[in-house]
PDB file of N, CA and C in Angstrom:
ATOM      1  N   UNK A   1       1.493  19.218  17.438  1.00  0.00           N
ATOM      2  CA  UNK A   1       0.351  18.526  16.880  1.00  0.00           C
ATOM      3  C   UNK A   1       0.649  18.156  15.431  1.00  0.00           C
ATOM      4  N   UNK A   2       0.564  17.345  14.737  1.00  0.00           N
ATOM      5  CA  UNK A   2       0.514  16.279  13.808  1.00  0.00           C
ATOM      6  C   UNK A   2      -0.970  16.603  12.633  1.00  0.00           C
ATOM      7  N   UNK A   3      -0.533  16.803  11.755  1.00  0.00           N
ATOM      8  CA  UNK A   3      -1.906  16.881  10.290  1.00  0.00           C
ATOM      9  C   UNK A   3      -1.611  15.990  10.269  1.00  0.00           C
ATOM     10  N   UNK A   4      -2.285  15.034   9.941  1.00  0.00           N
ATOM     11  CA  UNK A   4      -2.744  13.885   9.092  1.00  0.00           C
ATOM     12  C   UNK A   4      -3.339  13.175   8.143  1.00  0.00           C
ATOM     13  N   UNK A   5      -3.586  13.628   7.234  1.00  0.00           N
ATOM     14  CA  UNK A   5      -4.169  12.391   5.327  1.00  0.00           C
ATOM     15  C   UNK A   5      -4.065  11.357   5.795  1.00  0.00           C
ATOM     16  N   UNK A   6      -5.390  10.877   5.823  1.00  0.00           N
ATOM     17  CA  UNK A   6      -5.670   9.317   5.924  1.00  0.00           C
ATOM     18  C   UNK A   6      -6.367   9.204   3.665  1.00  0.00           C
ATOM     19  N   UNK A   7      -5.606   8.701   2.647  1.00  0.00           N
ATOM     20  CA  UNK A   7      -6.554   8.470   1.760  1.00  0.00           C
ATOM     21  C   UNK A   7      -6.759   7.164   1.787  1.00  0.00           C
ATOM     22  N   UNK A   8      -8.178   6.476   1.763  1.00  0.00           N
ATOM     23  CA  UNK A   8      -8.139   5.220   1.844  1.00  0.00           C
ATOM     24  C   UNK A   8      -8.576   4.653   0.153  1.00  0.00           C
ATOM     25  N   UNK A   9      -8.061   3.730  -0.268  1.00  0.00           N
ATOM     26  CA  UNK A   9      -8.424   3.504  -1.126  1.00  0.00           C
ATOM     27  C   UNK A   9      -8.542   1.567  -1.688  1.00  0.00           C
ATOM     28  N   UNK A  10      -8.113   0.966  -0.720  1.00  0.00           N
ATOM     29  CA  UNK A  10      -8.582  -0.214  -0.979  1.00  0.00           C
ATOM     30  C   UNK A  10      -9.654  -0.656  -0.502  1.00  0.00           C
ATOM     31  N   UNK A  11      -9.924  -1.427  -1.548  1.00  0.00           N
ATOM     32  CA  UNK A  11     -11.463  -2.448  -1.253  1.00  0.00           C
ATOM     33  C   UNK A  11     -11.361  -3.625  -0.325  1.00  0.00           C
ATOM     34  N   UNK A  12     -10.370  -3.962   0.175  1.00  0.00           N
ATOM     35  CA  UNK A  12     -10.012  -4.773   1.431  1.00  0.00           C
ATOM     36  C   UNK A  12     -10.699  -4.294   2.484  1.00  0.00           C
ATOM     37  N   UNK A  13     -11.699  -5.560   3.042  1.00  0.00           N
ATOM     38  CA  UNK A  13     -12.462  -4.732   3.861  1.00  0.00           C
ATOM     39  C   UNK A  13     -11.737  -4.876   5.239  1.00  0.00           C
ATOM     40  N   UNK A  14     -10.648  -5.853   5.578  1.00  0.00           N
ATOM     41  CA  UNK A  14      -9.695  -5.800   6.251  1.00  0.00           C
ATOM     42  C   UNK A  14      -9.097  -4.665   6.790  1.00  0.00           C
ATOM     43  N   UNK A  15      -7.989  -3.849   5.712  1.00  0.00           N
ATOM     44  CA  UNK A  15      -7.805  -2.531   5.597  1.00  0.00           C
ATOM     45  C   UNK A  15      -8.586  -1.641   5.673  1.00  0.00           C
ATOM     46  N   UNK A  16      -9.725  -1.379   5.600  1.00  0.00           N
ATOM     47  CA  UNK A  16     -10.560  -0.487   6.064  1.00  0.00           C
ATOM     48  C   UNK A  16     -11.335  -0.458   7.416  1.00  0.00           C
ATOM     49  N   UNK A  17     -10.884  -1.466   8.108  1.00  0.00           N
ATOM     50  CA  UNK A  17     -11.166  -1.824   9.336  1.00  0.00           C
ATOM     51  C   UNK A  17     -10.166  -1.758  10.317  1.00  0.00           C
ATOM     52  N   UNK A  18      -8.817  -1.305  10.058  1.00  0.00           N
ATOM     53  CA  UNK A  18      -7.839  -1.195  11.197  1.00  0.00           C
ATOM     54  C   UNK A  18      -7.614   0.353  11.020  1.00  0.00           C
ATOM     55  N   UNK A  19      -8.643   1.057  10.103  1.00  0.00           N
ATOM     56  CA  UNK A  19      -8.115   3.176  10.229  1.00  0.00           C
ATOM     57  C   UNK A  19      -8.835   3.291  11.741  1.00  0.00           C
ATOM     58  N   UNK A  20     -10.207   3.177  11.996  1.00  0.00           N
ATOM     59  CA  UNK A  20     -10.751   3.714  12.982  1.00  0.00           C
ATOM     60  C   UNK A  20      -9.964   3.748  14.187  1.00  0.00           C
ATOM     61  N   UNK A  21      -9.665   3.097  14.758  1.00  0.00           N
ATOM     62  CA  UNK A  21      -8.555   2.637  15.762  1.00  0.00           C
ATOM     63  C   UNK A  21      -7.832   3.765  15.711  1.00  0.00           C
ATOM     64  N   UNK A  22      -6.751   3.827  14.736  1.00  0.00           N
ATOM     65  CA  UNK A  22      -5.502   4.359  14.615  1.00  0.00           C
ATOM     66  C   UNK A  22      -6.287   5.956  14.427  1.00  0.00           C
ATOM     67  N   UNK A  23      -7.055   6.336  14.220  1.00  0.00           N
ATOM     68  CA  UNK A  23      -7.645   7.744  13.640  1.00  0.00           C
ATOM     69  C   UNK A  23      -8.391   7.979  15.389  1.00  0.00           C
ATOM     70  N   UNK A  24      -9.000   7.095  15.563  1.00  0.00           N
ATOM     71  CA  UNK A  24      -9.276   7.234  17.369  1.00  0.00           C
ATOM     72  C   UNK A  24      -7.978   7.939  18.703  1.00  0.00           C
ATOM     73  N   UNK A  25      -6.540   6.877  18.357  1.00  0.00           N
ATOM     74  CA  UNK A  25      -6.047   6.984  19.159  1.00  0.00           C
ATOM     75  C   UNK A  25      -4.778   8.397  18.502  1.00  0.00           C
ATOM     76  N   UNK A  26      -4.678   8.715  17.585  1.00  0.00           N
ATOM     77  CA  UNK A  26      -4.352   9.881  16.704  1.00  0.00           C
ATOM     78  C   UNK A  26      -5.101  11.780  17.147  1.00  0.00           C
ATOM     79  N   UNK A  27      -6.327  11.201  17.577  1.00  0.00           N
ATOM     80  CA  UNK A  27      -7.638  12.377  17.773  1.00  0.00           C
ATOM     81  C   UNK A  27      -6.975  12.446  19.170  1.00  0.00           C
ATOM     82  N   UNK A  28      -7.300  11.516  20.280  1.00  0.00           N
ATOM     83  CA  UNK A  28      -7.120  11.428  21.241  1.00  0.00           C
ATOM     84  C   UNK A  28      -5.433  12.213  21.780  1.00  0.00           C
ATOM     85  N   UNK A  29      -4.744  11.961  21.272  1.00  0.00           N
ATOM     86  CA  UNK A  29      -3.249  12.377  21.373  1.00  0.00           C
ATOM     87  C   UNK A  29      -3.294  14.122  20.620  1.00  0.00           C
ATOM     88  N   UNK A  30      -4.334  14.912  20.256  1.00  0.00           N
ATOM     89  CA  UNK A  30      -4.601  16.193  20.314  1.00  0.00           C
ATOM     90  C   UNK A  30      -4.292  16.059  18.188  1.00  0.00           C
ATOM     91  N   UNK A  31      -3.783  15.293  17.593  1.00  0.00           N
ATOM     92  CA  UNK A  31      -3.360  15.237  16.570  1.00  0.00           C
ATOM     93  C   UNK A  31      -4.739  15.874  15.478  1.00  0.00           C
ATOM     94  N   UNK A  32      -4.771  16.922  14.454  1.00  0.00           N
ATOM     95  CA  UNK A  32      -5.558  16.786  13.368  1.00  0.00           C
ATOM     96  C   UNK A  32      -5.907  15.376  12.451  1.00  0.00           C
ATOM     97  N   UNK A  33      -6.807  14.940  12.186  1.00  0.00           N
ATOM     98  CA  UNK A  33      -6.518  13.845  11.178  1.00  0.00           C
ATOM     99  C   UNK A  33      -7.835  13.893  10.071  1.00  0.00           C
ATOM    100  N   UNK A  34      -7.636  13.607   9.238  1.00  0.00           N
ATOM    101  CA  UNK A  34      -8.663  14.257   8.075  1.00  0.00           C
ATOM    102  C   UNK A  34      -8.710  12.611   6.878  1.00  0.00           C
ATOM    103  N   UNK A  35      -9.750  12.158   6.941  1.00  0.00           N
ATOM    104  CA  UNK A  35      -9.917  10.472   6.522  1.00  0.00           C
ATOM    105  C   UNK A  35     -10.703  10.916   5.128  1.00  0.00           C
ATOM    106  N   UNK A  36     -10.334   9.862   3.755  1.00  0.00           N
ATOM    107  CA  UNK A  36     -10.963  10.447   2.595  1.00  0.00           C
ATOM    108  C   UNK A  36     -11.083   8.842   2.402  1.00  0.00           C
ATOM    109  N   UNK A  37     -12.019   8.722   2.088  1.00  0.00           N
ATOM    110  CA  UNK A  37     -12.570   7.212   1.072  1.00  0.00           C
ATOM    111  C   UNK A  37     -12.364   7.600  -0.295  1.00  0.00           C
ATOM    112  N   UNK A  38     -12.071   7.000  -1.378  1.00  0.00           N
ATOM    113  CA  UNK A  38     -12.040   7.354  -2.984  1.00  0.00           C
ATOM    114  C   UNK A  38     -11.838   5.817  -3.416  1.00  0.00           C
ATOM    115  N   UNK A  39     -13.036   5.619  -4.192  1.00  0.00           N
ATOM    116  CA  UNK A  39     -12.530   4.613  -5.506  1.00  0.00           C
ATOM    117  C   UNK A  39     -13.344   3.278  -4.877  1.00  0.00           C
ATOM    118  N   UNK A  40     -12.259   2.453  -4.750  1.00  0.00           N
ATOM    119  CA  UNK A  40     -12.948   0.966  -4.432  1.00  0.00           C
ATOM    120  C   UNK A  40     -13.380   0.575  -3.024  1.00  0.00           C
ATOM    121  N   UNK A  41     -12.222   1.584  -2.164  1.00  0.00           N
ATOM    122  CA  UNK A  41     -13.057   1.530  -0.798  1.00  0.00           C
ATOM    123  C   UNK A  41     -14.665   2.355  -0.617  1.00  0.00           C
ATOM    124  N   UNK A  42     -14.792   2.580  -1.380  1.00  0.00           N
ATOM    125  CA  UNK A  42     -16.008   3.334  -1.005  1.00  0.00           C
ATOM    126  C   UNK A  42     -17.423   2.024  -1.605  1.00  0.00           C
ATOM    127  N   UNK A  43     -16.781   1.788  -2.365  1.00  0.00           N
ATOM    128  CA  UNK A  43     -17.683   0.178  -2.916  1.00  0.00           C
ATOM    129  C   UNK A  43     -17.939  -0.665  -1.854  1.00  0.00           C
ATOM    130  N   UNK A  44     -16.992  -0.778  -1.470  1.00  0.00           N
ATOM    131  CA  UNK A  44     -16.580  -2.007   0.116  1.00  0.00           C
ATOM    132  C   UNK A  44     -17.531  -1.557   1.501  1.00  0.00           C
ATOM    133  N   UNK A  45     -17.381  -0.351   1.108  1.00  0.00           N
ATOM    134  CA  UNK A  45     -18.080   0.810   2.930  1.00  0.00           C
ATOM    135  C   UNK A  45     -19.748   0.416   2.395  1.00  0.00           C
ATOM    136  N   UNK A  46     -20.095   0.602   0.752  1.00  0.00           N
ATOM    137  CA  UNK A  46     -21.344   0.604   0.543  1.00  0.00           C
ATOM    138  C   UNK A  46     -22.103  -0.622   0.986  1.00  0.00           C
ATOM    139  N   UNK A  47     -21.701  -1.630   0.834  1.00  0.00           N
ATOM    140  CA  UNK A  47     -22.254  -2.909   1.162  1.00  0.00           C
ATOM    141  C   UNK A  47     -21.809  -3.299   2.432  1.00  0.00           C
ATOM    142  N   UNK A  48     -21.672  -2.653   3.133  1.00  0.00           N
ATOM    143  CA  UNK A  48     -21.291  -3.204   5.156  1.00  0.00           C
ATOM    144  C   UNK A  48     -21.995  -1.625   5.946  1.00  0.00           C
ATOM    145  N   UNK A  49     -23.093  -1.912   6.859  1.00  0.00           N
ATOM    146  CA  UNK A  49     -23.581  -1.609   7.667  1.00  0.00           C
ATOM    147  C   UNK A  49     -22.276  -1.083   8.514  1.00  0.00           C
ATOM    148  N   UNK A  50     -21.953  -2.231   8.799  1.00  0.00           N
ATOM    149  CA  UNK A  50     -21.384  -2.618  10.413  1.00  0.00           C
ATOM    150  C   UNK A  50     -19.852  -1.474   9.567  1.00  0.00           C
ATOM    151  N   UNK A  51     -19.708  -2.033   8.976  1.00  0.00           N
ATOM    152  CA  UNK A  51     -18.157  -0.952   8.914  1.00  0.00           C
ATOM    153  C   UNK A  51     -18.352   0.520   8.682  1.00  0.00           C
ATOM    154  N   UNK A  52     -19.665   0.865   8.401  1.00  0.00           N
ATOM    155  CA  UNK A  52     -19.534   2.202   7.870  1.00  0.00           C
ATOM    156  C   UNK A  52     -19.905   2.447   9.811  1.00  0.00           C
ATOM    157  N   UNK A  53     -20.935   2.029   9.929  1.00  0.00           N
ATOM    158  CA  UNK A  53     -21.189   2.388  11.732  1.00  0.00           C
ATOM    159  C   UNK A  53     -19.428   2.409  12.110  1.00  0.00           C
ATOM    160  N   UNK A  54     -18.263   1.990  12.172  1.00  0.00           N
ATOM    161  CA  UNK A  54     -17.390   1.916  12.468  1.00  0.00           C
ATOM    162  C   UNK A  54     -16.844   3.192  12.521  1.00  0.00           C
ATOM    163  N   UNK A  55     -16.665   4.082  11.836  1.00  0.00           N
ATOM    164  CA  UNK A  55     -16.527   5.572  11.506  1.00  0.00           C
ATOM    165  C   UNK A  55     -17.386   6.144  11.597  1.00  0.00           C
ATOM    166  N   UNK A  56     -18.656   6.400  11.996  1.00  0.00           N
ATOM    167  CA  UNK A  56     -19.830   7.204  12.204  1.00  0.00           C
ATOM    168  C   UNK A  56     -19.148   8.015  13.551  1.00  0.00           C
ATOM    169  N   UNK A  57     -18.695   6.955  14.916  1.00  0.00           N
ATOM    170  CA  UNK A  57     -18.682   7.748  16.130  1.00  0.00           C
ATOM    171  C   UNK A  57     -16.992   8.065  16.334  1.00  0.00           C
ATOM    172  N   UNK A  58     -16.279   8.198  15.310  1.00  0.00           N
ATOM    173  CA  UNK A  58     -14.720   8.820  15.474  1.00  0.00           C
ATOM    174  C   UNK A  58     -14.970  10.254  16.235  1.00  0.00           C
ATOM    175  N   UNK A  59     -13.815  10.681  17.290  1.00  0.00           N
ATOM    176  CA  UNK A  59     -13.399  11.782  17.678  1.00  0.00           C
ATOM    177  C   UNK A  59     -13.766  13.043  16.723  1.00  0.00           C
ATOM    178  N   UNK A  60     -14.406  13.684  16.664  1.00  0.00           N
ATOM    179  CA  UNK A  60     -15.045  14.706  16.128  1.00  0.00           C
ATOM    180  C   UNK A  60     -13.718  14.925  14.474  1.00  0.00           C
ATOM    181  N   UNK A  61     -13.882  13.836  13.800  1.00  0.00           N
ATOM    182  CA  UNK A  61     -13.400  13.481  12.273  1.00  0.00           C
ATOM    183  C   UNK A  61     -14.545  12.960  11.465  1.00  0.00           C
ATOM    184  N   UNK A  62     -15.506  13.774  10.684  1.00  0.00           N
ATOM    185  CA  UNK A  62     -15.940  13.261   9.672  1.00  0.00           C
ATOM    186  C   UNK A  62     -15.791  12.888   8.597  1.00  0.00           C
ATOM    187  N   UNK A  63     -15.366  11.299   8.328  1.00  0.00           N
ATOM    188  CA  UNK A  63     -14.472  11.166   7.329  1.00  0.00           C
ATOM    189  C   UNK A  63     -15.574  11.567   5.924  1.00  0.00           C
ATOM    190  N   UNK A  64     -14.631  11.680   4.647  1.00  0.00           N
ATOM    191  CA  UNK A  64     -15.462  12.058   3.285  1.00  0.00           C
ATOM    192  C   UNK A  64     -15.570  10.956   2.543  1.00  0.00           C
ATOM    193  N   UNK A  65     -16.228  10.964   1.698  1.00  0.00           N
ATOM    194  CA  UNK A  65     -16.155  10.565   0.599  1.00  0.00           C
ATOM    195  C   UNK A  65     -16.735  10.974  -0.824  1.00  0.00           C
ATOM    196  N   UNK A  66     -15.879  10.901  -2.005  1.00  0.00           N
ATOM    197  CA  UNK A  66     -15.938  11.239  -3.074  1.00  0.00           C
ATOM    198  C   UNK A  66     -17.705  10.989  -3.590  1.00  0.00           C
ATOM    199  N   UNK A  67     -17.967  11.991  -3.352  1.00  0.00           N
ATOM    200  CA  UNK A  67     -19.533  12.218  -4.303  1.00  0.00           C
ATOM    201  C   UNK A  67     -19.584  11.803  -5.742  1.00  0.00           C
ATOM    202  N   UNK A  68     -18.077  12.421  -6.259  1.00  0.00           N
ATOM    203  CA  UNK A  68     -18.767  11.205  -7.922  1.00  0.00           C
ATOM    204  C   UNK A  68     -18.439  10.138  -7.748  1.00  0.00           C
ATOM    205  N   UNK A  69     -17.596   9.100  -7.167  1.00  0.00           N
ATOM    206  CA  UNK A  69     -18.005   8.018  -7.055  1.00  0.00           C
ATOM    207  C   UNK A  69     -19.046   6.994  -6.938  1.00  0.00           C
ATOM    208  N   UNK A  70     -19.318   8.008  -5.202  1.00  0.00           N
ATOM    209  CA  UNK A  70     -20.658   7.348  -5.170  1.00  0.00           C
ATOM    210  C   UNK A  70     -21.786   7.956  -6.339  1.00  0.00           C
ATOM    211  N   UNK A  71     -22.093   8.537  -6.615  1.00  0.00           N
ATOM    212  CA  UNK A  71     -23.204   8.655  -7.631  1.00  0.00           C
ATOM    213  C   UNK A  71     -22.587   8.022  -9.224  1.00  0.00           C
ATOM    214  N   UNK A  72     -21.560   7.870  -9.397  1.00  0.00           N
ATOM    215  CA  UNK A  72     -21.564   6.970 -10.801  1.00  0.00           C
ATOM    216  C   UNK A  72     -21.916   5.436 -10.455  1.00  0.00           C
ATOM    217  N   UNK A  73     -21.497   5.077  -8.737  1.00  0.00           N
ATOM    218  CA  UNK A  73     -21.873   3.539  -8.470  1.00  0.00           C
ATOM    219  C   UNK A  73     -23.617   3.676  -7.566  1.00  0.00           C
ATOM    220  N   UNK A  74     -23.949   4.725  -7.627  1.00  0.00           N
ATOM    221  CA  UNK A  74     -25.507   4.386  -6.657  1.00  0.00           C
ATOM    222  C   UNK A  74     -25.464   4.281  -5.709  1.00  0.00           C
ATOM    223  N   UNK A  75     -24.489   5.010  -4.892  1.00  0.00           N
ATOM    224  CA  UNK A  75     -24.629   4.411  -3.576  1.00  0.00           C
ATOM    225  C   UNK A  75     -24.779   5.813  -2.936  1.00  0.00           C
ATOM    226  N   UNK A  76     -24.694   6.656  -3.283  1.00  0.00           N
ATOM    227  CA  UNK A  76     -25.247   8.399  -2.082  1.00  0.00           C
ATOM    228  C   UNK A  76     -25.601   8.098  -0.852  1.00  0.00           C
ATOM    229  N   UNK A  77     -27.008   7.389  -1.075  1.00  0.00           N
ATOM    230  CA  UNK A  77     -27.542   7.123   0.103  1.00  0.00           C
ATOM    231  C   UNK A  77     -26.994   6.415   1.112  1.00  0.00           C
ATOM    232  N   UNK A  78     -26.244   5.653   0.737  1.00  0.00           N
ATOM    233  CA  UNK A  78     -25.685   4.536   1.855  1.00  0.00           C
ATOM    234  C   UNK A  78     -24.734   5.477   2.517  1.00  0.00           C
ATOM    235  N   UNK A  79     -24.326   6.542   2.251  1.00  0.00           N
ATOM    236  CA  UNK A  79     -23.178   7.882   2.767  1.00  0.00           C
ATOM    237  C   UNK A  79     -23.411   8.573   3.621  1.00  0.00           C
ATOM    238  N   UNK A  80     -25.023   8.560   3.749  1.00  0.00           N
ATOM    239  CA  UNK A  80     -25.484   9.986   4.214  1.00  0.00           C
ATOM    240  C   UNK A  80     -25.203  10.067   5.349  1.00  0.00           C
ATOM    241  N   UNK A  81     -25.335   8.970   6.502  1.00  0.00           N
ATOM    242  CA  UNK A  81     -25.349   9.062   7.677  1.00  0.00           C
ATOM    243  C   UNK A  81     -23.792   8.627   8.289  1.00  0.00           C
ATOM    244  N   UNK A  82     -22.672   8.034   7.283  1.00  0.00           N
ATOM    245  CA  UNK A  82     -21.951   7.872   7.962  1.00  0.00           C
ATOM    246  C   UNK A  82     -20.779   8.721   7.411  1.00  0.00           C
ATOM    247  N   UNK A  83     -20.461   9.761   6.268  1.00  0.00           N
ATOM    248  CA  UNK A  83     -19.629  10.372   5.198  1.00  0.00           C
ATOM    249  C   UNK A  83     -20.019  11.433   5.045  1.00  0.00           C
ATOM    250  N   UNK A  84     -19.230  12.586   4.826  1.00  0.00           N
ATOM    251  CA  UNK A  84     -19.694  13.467   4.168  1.00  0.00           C
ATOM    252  C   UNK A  84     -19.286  13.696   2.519  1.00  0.00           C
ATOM    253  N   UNK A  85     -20.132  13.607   1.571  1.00  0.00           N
ATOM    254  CA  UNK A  85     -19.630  13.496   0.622  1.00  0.00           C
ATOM    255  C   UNK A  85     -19.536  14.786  -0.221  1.00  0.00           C
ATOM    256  N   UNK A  86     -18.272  14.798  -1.156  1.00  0.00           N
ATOM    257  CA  UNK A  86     -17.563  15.759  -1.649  1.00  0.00           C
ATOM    258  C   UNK A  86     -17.000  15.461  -2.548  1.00  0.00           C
ATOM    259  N   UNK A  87     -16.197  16.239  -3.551  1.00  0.00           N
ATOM    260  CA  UNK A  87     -15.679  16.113  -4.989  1.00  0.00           C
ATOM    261  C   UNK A  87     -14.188  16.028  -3.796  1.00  0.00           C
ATOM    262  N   UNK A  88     -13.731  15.033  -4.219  1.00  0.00           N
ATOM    263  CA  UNK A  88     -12.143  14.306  -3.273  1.00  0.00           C
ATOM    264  C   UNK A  88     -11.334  15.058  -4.061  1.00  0.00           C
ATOM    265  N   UNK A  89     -11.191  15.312  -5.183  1.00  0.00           N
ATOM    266  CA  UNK A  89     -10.170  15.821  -5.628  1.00  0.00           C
ATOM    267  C   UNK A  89      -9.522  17.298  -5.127  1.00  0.00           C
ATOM    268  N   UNK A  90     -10.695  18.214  -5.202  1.00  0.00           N
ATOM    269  CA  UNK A  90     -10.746  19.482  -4.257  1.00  0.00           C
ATOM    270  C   UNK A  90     -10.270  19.474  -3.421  1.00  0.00           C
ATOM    271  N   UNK A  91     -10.751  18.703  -2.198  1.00  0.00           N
ATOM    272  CA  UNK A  91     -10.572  18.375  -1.209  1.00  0.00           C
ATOM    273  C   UNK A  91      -9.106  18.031  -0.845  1.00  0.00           C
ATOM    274  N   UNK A  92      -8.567  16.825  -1.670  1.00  0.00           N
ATOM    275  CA  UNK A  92      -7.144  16.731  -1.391  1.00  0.00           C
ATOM    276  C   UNK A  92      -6.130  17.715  -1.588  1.00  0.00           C
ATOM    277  N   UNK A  93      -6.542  18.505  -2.942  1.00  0.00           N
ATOM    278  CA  UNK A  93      -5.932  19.970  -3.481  1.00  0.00           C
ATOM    279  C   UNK A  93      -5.705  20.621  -2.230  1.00  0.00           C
ATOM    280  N   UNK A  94      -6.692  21.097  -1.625  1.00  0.00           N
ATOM    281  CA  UNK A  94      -6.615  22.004  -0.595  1.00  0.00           C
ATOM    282  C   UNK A  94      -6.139  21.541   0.638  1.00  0.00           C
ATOM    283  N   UNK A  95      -6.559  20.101   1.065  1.00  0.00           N
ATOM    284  CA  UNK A  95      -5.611  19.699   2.109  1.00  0.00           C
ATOM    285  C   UNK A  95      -4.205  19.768   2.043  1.00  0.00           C
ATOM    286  N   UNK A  96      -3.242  19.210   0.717  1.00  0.00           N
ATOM    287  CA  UNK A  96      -2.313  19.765   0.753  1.00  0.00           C
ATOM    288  C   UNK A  96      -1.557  20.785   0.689  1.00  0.00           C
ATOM    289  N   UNK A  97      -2.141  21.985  -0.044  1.00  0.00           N
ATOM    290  CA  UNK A  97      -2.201  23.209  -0.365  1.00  0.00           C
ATOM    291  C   UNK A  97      -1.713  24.404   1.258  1.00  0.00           C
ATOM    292  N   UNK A  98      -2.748  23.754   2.525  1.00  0.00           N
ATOM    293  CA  UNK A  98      -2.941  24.002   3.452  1.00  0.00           C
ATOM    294  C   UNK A  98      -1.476  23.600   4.463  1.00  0.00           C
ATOM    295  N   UNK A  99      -1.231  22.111   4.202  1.00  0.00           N
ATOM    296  CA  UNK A  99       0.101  21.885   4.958  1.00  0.00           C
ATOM    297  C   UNK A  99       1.113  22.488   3.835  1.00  0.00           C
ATOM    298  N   UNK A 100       1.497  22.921   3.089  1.00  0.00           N
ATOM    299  CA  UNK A 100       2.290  23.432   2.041  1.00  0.00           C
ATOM    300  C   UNK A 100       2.626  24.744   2.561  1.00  0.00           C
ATOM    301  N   UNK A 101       1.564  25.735   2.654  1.00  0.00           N
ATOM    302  CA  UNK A 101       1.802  27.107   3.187  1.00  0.00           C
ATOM    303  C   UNK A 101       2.159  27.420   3.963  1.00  0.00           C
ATOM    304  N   UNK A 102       1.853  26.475   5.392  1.00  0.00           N
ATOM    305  CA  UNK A 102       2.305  26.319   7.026  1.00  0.00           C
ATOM    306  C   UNK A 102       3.964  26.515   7.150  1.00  0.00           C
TER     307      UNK A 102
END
């Protein structure tokens, strides 16, 4: 089985539209995969309905996203239902931290 870091970080809403797929058929093949929004993609997710619904119903992966982001840009709310939001930095710390020790 396969860990996986997905960090997404462009505002291409293009690129943020071909992870689900690949994070679908990744889950499916027994693989871990762990998806982080930070920075400008999370700007991009705020203003599209339809893309954040895109990642809502992934293989039991709730992707994150960076809580100070969204609260320095206003957008929390637009998170709630499709992100779980978190300080990313932590988060990545310990994700790697985790494949490091293995």
């Amino acid at each position: 089985m396969a860990k996986i870091l997905l960090i997404i970080l462009s505002e291409k809403e293009e690129k943020i539209r071909m992870t689900p797929n690949f994070v679908k058929n990744q889950a499916q093949k027994g693989n871990e995969v762990r998806v982080v929004f930070w920075g400008p993609s999370e700007r991009t997710l705020s203003s599209s309905e339809a893309l954040q619904e895109s990642y809502r119903f992934l293989y039991a992966v709730k992707p994150k996203a960076c809580m100070n982001t969204a609260k320095a840009n206003g957008f929390v709310e637009n998170f709630s239902r499709s992100f779980e939001s978190i300080p990313v930095g932590d988060y990545l710390t310990q994700s790697i931290a985790e494949r490091v020790s293995k």
